[in-house]
C-alpha atoms as a PDB file:
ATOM      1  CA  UNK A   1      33.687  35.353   0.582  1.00  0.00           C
ATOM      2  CA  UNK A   2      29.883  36.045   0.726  1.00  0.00           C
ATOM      3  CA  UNK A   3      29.763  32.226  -0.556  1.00  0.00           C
ATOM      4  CA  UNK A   4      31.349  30.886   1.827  1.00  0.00           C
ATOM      5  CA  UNK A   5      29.724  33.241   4.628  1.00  0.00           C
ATOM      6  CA  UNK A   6      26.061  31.789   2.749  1.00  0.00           C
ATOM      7  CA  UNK A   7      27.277  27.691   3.008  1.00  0.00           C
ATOM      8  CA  UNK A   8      28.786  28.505   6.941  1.00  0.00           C
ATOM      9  CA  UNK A   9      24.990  30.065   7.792  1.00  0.00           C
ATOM     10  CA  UNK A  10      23.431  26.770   6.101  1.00  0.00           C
ATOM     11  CA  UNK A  11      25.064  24.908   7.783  1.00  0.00           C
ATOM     12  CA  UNK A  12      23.878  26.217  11.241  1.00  0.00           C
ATOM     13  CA  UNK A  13      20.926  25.183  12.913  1.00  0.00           C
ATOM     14  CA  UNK A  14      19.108  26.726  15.970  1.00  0.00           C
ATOM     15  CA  UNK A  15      17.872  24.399  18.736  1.00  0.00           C
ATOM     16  CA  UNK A  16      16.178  26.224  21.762  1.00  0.00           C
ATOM     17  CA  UNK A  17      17.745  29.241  20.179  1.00  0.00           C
ATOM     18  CA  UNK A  18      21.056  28.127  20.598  1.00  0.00           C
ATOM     19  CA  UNK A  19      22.784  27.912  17.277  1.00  0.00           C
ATOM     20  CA  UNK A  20      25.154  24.884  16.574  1.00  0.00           C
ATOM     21  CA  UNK A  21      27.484  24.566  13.693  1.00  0.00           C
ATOM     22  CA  UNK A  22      26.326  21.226  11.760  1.00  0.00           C
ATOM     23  CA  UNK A  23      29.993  19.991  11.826  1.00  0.00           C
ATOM     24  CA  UNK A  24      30.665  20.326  15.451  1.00  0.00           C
ATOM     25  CA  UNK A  25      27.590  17.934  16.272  1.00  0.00           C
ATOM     26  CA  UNK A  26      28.851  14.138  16.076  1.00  0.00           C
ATOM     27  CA  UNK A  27      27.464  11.539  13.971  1.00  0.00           C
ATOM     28  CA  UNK A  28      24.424  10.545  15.287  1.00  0.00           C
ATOM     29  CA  UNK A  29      23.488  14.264  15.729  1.00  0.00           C
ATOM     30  CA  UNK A  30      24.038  15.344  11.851  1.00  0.00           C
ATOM     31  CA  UNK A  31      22.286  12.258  10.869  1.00  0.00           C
ATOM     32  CA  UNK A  32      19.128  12.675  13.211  1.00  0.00           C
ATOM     33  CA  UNK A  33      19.364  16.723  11.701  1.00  0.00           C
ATOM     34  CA  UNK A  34      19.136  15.258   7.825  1.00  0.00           C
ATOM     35  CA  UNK A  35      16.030  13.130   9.158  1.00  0.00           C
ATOM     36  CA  UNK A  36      14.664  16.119  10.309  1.00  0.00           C
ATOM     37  CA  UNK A  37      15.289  18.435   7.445  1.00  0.00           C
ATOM     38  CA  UNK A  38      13.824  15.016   5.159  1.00  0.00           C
ATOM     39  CA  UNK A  39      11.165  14.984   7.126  1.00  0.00           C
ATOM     40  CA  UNK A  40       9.865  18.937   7.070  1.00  0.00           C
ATOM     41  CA  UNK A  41      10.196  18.448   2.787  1.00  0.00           C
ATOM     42  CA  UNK A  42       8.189  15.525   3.207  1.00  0.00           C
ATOM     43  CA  UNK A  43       5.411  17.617   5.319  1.00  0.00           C
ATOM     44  CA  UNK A  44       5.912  21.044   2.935  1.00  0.00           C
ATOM     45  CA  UNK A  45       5.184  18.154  -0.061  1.00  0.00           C
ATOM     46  CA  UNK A  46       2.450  16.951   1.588  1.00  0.00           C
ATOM     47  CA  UNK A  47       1.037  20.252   2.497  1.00  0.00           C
ATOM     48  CA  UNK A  48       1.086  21.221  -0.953  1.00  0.00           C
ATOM     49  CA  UNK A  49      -0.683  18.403  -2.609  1.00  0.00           C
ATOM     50  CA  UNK A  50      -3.093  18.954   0.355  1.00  0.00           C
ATOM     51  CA  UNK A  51      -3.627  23.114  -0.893  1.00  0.00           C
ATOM     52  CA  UNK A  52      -4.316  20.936  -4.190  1.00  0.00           C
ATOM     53  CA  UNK A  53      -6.443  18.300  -2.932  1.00  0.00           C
ATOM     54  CA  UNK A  54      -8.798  20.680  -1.253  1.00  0.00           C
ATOM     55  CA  UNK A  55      -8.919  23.616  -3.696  1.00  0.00           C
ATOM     56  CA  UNK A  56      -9.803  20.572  -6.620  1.00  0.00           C
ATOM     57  CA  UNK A  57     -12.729  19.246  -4.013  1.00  0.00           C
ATOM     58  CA  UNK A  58     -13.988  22.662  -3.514  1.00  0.00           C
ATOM     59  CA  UNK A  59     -14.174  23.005  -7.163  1.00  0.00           C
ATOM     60  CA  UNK A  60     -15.940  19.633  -8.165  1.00  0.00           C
ATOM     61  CA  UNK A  61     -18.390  20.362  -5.469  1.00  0.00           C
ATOM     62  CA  UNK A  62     -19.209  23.641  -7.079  1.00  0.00           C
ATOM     63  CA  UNK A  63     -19.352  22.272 -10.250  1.00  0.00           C
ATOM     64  CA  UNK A  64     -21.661  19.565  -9.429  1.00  0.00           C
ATOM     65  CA  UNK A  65     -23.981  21.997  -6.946  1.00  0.00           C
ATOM     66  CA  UNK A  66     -24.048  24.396  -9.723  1.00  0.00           C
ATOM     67  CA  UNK A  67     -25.009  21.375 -12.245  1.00  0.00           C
ATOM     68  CA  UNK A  68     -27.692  19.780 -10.413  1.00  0.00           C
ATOM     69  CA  UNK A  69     -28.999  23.216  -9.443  1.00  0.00           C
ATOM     70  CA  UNK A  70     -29.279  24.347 -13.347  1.00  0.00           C
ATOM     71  CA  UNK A  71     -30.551  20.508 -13.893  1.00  0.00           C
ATOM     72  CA  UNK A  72     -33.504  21.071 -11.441  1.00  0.00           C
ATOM     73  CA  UNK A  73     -34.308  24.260 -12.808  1.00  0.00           C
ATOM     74  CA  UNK A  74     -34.727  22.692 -16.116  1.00  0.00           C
ATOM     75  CA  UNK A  75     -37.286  20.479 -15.259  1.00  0.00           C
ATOM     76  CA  UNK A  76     -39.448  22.973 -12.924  1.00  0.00           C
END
């Protein structure tokens, strides 16, 4: 029962704060719904490997400022 009370709550999505039932939208509605839910993974993905992308930069740049620093001390 709480299974099936879990899947029914999936499967209902809030527009304008209105919540349909995926099945009672037609075809062209449940498809344009899966391009949307396709499309938010795509942007979480991309958000992610962006947290990565950044953080890594951040952390070359600090290496490098920290290398050239120690480099110039050296010869001074």
């Amino acid at each position: 029962m709480i299974q099936e009370q879990e899947q029914k709550q999936e499967n209902v999505i809030t527009i304008n704060d209105k919540q349909y039932n995926e099945t009672d939208l037609n075809r062209d509605q449940q498809y344009m719904v899966l391009q949307l839910k396709d499309l938010q993974d795509k942007r979480n993905n991309i958000q992610f490997q962006m947290d990565q992308v950044i953080a890594s930069s951040e952390f070359f740049t600090n290496k490098l400022i920290e290398d050239i620093d120690s480099n110039e001390q050296v010869t001074n």
